[in-house]
PDB file of N, CA and C in Angstrom:
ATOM      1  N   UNK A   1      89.367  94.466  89.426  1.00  0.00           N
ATOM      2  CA  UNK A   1      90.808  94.337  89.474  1.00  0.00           C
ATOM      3  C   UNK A   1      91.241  93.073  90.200  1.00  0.00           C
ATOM      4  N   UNK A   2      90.325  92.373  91.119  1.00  0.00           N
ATOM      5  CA  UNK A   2      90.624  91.240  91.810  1.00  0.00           C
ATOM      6  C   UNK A   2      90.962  90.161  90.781  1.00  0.00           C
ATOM      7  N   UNK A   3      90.412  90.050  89.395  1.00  0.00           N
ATOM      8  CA  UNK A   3      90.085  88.599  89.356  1.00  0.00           C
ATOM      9  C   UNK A   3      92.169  88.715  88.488  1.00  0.00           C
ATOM     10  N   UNK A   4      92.960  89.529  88.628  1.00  0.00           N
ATOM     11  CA  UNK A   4      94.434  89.591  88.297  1.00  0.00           C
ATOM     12  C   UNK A   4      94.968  88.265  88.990  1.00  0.00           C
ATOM     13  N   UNK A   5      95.003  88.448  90.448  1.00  0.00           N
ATOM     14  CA  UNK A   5      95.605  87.533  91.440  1.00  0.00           C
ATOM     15  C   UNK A   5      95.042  86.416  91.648  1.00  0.00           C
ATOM     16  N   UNK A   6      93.039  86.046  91.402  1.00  0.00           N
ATOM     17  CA  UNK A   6      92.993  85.381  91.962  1.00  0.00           C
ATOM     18  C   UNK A   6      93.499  83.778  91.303  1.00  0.00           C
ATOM     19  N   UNK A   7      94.315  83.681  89.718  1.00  0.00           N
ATOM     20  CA  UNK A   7      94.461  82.396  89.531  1.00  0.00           C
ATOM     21  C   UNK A   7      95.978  81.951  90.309  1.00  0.00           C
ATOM     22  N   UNK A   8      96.892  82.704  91.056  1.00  0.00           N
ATOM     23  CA  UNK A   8      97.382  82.799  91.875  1.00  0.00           C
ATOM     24  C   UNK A   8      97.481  81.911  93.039  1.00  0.00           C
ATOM     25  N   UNK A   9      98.344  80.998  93.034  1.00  0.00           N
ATOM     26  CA  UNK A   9      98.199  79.813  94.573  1.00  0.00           C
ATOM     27  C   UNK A   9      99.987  80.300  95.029  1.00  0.00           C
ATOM     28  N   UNK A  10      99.642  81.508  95.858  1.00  0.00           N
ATOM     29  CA  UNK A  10     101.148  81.769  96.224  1.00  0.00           C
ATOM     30  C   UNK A  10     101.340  80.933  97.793  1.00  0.00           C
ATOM     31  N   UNK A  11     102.224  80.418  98.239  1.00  0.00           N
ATOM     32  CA  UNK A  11     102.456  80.146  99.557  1.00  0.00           C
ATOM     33  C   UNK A  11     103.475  80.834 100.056  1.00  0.00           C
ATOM     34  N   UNK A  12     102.640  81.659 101.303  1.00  0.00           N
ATOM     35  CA  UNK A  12     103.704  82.637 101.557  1.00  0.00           C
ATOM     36  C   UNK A  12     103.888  82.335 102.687  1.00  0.00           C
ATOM     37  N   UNK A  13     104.440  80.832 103.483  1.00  0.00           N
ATOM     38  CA  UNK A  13     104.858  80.033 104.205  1.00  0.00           C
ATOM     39  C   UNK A  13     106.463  79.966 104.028  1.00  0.00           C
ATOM     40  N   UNK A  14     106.270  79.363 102.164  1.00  0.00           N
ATOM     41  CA  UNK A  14     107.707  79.160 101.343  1.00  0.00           C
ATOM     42  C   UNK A  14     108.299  80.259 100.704  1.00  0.00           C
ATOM     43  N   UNK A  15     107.448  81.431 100.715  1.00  0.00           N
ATOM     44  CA  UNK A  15     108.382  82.501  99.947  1.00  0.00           C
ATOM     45  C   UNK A  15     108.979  83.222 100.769  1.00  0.00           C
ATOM     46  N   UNK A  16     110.403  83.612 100.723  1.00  0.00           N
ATOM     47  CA  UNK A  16     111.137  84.634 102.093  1.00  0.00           C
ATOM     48  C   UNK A  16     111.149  86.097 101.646  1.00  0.00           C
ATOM     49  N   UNK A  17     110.511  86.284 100.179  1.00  0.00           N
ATOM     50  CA  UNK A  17     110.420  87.660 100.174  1.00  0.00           C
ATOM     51  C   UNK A  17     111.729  88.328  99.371  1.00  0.00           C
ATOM     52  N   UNK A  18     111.979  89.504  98.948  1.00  0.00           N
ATOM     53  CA  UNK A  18     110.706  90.562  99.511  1.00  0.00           C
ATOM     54  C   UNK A  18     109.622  90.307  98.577  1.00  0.00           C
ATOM     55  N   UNK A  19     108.701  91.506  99.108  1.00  0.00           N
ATOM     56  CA  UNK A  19     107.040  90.891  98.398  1.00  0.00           C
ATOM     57  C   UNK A  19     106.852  92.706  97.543  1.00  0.00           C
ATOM     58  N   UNK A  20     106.267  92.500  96.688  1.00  0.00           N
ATOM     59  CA  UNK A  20     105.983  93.921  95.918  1.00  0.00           C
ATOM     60  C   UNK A  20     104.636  94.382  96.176  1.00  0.00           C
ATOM     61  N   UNK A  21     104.134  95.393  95.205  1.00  0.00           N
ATOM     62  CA  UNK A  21     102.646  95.223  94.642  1.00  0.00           C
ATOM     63  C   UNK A  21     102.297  96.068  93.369  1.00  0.00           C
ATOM     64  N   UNK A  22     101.231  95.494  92.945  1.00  0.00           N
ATOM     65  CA  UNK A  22     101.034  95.793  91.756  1.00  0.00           C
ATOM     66  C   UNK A  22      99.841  97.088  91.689  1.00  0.00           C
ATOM     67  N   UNK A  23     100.110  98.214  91.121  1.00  0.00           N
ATOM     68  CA  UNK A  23      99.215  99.446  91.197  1.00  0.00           C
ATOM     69  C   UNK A  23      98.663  99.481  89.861  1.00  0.00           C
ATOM     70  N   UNK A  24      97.269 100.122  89.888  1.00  0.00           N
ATOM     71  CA  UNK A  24      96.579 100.674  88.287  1.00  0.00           C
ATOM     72  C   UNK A  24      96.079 102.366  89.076  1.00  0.00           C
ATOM     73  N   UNK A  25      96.600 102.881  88.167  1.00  0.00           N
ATOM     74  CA  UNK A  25      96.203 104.622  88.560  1.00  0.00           C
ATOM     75  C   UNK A  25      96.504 104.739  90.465  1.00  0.00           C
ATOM     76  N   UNK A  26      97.684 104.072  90.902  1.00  0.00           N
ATOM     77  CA  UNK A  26      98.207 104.667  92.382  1.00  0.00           C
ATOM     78  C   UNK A  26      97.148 103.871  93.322  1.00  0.00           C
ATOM     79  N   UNK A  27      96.222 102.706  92.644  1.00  0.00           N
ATOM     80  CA  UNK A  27      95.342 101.786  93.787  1.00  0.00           C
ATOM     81  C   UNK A  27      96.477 100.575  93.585  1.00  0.00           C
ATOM     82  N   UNK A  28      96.759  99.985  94.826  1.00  0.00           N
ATOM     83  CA  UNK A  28      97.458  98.616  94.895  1.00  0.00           C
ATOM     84  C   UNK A  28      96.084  97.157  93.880  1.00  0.00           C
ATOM     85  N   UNK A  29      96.487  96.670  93.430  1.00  0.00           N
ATOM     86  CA  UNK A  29      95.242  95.592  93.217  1.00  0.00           C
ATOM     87  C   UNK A  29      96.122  94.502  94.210  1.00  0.00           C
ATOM     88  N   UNK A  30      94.721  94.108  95.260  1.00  0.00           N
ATOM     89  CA  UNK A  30      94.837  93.044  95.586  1.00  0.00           C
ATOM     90  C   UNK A  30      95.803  93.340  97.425  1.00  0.00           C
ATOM     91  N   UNK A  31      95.805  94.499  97.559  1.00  0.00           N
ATOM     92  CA  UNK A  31      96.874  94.715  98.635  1.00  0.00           C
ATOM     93  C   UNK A  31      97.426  93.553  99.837  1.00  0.00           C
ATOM     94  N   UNK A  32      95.816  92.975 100.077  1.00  0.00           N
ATOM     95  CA  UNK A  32      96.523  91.914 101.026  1.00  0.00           C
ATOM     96  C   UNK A  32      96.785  90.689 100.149  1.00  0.00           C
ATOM     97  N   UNK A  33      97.718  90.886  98.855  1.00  0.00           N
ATOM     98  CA  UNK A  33      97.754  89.577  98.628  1.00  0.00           C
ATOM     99  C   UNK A  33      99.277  89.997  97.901  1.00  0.00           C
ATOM    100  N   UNK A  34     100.301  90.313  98.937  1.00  0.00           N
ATOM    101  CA  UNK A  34     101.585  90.616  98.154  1.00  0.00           C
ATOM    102  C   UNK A  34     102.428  90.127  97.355  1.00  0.00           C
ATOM    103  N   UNK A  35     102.888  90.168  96.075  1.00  0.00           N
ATOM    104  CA  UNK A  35     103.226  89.032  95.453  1.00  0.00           C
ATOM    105  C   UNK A  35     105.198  88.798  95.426  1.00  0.00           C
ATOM    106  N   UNK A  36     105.622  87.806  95.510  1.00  0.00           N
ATOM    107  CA  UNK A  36     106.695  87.328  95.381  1.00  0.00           C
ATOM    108  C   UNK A  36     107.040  88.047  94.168  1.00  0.00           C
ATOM    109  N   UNK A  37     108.805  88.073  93.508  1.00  0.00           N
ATOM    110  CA  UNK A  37     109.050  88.914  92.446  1.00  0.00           C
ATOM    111  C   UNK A  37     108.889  88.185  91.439  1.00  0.00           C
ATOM    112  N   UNK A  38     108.798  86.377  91.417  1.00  0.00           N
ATOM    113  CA  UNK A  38     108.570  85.832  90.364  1.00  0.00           C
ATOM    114  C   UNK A  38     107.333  85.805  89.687  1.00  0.00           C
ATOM    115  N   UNK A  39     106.053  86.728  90.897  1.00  0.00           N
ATOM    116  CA  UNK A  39     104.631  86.495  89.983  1.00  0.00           C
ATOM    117  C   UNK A  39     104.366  88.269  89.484  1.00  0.00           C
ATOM    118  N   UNK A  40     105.551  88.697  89.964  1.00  0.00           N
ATOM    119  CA  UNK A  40     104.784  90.147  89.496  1.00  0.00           C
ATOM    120  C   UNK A  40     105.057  90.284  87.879  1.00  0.00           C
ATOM    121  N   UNK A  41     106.347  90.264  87.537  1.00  0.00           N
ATOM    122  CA  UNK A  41     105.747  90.651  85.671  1.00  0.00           C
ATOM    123  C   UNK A  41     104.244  90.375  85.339  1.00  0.00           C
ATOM    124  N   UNK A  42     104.055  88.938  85.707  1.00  0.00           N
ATOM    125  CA  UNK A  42     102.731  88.592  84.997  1.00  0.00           C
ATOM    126  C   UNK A  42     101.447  88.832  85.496  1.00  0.00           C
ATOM    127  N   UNK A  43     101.894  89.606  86.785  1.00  0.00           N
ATOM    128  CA  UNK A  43     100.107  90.127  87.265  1.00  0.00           C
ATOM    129  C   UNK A  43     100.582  91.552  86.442  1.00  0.00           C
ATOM    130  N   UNK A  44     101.620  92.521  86.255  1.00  0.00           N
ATOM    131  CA  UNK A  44     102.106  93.805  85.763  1.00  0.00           C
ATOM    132  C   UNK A  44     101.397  93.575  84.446  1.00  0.00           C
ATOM    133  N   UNK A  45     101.879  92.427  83.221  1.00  0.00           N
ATOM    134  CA  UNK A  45     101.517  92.779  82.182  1.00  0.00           C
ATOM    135  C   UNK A  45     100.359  91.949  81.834  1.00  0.00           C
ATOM    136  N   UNK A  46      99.406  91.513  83.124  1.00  0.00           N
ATOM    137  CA  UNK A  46      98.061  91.387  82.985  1.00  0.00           C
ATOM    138  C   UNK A  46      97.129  92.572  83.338  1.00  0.00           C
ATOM    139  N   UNK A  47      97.472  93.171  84.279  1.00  0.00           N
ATOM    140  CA  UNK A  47      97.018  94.885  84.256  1.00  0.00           C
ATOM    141  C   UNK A  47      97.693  95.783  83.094  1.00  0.00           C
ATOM    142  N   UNK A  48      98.074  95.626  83.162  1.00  0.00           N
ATOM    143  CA  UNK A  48      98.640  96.631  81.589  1.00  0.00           C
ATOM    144  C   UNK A  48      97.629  96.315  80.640  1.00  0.00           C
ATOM    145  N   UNK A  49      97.074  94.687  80.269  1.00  0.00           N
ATOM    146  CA  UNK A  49      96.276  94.491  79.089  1.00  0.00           C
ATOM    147  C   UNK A  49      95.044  94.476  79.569  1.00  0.00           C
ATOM    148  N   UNK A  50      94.937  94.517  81.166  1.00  0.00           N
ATOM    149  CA  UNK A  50      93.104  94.844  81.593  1.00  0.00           C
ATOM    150  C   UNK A  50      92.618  96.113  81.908  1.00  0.00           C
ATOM    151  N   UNK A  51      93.459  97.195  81.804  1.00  0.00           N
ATOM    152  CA  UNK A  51      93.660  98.223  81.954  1.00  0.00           C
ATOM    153  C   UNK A  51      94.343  99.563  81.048  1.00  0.00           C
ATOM    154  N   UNK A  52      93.319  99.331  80.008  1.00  0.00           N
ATOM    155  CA  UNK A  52      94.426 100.162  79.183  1.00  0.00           C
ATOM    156  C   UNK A  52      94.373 101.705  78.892  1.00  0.00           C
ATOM    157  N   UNK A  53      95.698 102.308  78.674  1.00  0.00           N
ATOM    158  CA  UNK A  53      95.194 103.905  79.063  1.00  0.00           C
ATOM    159  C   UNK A  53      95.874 104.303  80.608  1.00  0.00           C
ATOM    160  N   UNK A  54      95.729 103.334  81.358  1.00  0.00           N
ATOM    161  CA  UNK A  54      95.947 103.735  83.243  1.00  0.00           C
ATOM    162  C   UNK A  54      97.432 103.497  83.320  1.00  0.00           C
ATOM    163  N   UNK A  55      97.601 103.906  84.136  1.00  0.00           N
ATOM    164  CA  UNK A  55      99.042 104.042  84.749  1.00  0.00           C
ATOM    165  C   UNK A  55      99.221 102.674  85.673  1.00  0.00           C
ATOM    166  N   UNK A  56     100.459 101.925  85.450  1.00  0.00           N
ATOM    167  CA  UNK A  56     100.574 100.371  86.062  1.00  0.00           C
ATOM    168  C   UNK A  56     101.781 101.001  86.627  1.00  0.00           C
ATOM    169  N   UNK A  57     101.675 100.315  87.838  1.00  0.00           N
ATOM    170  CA  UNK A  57     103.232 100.424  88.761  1.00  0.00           C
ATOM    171  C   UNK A  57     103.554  99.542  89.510  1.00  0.00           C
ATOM    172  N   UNK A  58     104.554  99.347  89.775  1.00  0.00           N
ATOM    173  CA  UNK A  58     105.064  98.034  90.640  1.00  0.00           C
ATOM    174  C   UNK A  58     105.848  99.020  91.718  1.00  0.00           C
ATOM    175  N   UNK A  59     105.687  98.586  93.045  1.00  0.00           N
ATOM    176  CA  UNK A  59     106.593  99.237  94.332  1.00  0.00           C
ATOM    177  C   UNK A  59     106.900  97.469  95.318  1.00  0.00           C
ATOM    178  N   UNK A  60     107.830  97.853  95.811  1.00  0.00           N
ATOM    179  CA  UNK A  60     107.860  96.915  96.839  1.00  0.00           C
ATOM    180  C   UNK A  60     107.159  97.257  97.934  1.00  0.00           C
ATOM    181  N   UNK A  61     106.965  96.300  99.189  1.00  0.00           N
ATOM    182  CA  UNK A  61     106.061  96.307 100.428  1.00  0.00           C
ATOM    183  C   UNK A  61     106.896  96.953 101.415  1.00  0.00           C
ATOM    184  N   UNK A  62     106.392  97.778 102.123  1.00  0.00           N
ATOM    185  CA  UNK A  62     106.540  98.213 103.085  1.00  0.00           C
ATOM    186  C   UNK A  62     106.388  97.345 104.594  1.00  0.00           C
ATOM    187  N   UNK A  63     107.481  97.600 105.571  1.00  0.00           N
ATOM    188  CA  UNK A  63     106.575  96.515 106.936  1.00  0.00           C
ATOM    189  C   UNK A  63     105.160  96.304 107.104  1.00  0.00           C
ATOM    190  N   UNK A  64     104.397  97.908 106.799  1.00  0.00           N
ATOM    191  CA  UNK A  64     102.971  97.988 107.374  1.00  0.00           C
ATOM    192  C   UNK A  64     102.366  96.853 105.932  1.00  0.00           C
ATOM    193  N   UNK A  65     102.765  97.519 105.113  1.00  0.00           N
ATOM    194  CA  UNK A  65     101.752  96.668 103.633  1.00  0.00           C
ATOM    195  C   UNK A  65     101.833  95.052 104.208  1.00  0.00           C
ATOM    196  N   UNK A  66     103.092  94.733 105.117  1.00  0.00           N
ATOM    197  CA  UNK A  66     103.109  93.051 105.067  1.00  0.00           C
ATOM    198  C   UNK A  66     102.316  93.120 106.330  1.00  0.00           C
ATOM    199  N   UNK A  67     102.640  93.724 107.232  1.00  0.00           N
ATOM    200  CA  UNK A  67     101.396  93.766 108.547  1.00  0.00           C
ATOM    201  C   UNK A  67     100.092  93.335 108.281  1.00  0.00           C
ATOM    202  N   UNK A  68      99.691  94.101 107.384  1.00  0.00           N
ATOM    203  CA  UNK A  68      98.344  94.611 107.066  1.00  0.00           C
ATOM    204  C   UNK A  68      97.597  93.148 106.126  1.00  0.00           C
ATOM    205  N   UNK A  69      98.749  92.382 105.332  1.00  0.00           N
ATOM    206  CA  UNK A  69      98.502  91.502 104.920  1.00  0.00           C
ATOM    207  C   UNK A  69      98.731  90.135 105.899  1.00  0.00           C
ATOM    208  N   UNK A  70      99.078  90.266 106.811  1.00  0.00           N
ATOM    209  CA  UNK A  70      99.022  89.439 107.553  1.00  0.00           C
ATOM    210  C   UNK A  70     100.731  88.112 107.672  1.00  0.00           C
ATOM    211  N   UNK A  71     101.432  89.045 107.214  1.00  0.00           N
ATOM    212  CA  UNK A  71     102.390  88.216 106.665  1.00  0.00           C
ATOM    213  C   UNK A  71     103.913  88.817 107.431  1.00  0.00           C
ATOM    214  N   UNK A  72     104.148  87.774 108.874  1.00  0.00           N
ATOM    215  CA  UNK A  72     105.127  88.720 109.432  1.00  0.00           C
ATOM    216  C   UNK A  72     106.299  87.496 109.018  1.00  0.00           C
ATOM    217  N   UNK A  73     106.469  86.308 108.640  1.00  0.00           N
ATOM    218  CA  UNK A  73     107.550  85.870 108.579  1.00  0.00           C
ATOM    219  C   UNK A  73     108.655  86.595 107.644  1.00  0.00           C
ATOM    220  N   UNK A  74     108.486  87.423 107.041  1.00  0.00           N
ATOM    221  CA  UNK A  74     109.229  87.786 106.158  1.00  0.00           C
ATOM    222  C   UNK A  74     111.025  87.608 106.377  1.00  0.00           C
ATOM    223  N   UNK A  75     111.819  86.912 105.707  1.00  0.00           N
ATOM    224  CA  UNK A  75     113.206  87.298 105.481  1.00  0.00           C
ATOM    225  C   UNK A  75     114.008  87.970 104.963  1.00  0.00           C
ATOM    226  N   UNK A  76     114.976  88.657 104.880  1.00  0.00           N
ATOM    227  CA  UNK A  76     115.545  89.351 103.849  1.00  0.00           C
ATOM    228  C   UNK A  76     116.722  88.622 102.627  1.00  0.00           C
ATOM    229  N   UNK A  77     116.372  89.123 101.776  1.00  0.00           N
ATOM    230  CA  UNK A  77     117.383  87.856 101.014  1.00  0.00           C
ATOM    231  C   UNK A  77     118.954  88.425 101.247  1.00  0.00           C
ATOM    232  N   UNK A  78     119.464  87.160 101.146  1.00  0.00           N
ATOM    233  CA  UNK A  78     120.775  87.361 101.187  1.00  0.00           C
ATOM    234  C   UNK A  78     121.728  87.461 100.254  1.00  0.00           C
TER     235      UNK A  78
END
């Protein structure tokens, strides 16, 4: 399920968030690597076509999910 994110060069220096994640059957793929809302369709309907049959879900991040990823600058949009 890794190799979804890894063509992925997000800088999450420049992104203020919020950050989502992308699930196959209720596992996050990739958890510490939260994605901005402009890359999720296309990691969503790259699991959808690497994964077929499974259940795909998108949720947004929780404080801990950004904790955990290491990612406290977060902003809220305005």
């Amino acid at each position: 399920m890794t190799a979804v994110l890894l063509a992925l060069d997000i800088d999450y220096s420049r992104e203020p968030g919020p950050f989502w994640l992308v699930f196959v059957d209720k596992v996050a793929l990739e958890p510490e690597r939260p994605l901005p809302f402009p890359y999720v369709m296309a990691v969503f309907e790259r699991a959808y076509r690497d994964h077929p049959g499974q259940e795909i879900g998108v949720a947004p991040c929780t404080p801990e999910d950004l904790a955990n990823a290491g990612i406290t600058h977060r902003k809220e949009p305005t």
